[in-house]
Protein backbone atom coordinates (compact mmCIF):
# COMPACT_ATOMS: atom_id res chain seq x y z
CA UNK A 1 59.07 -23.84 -192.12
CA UNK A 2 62.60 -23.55 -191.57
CA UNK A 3 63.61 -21.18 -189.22
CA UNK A 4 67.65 -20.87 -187.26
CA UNK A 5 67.58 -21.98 -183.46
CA UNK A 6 68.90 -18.31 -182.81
CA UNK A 7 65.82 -16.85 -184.69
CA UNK A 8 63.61 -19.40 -182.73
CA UNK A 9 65.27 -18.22 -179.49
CA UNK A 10 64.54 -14.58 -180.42
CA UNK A 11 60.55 -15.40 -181.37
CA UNK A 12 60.09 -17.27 -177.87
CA UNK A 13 61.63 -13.87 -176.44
CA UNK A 14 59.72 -11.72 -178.15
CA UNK A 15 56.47 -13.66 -176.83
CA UNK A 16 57.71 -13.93 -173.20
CA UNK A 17 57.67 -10.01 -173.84
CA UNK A 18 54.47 -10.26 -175.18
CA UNK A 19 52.72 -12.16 -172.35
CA UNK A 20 54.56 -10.13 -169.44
CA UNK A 21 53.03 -6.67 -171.26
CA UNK A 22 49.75 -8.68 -170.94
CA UNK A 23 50.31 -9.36 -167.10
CA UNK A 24 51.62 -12.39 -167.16
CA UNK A 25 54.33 -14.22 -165.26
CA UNK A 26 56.60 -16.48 -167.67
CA UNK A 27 57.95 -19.19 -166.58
CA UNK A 28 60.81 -21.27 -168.07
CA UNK A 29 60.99 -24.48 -165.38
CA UNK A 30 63.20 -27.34 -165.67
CA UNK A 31 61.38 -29.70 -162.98
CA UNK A 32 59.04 -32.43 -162.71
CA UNK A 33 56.51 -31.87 -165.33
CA UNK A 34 53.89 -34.34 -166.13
CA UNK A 35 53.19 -32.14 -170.02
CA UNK A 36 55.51 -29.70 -171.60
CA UNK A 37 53.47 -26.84 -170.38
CA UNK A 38 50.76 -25.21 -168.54
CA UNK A 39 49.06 -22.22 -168.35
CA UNK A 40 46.97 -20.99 -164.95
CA UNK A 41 44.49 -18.60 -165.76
CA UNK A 42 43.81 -17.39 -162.50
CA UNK A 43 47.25 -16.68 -161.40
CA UNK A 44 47.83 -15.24 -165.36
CA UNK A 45 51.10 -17.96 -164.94
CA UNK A 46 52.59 -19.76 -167.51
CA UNK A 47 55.10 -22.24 -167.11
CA UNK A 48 57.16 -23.72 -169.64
CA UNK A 49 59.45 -26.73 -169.19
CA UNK A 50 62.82 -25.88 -170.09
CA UNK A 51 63.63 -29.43 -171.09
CA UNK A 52 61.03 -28.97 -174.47
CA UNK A 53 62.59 -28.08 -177.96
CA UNK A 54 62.76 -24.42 -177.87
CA UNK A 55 60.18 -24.52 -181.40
CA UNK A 56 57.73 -26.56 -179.09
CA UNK A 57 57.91 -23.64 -176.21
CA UNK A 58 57.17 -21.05 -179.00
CA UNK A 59 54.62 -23.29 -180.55
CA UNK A 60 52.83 -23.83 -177.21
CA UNK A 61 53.23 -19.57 -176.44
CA UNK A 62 51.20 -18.96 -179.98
CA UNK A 63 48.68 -21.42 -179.03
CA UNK A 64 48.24 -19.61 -175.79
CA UNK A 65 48.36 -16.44 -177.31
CA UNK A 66 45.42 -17.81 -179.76
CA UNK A 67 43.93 -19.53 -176.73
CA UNK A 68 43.80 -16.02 -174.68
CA UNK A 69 42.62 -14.25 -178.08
CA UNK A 70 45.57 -12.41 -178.39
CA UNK A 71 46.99 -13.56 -181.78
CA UNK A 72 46.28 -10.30 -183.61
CA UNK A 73 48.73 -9.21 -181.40
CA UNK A 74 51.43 -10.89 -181.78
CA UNK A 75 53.38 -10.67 -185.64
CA UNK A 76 52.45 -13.22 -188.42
CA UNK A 77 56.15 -14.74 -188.53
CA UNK A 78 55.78 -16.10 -185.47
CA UNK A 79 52.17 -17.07 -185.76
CA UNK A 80 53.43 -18.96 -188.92
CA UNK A 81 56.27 -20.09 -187.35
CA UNK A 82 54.68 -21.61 -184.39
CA UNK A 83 51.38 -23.27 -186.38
CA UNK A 84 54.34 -25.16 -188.63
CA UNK A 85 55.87 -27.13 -185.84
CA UNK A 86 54.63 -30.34 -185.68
């Protein structure tokens, strides 16, 4: 699925949105990461490392979002969107 970097840009927005209406605090790092991303539960954190492709941060907020059980929340474009990125 094709989509522009500024549309990509605007999805990963709208699900940093998403999470903080959920309670939690979004992170975009740029440091030392082992992965691309992590999520602790506890702490309702995510963390994101800046240095990913921004279709890989989306990709990795819709799996969270399916993770959490939160997908019916968030709108099918980006679901789509996300589940195409390899």
């Amino acid at each position: 699925m094709k989509v522009s970097l500024k549309k990509q840009k605007e999805y990963r927005q709208r699900l940093v949105a998403f999470f903080k209406e959920q309670g939690f605090t979004v992170v975009l790092g740029k440091g030392s990461f082992h992965q691309g991303t992590c999520l602790v539960q506890q702490d309702k954190k995510i963390v994101i490392n800046g240095f990913l492709p921004v279709d890989m941060q989306v990709k990795f907020l819709v799996e969270t979002a399916e993770a959490q059980h939160q997908s019916d929340k968030v709108p099918d474009e980006i679901i789509k969107f996300g589940k195409s990125v390899g």
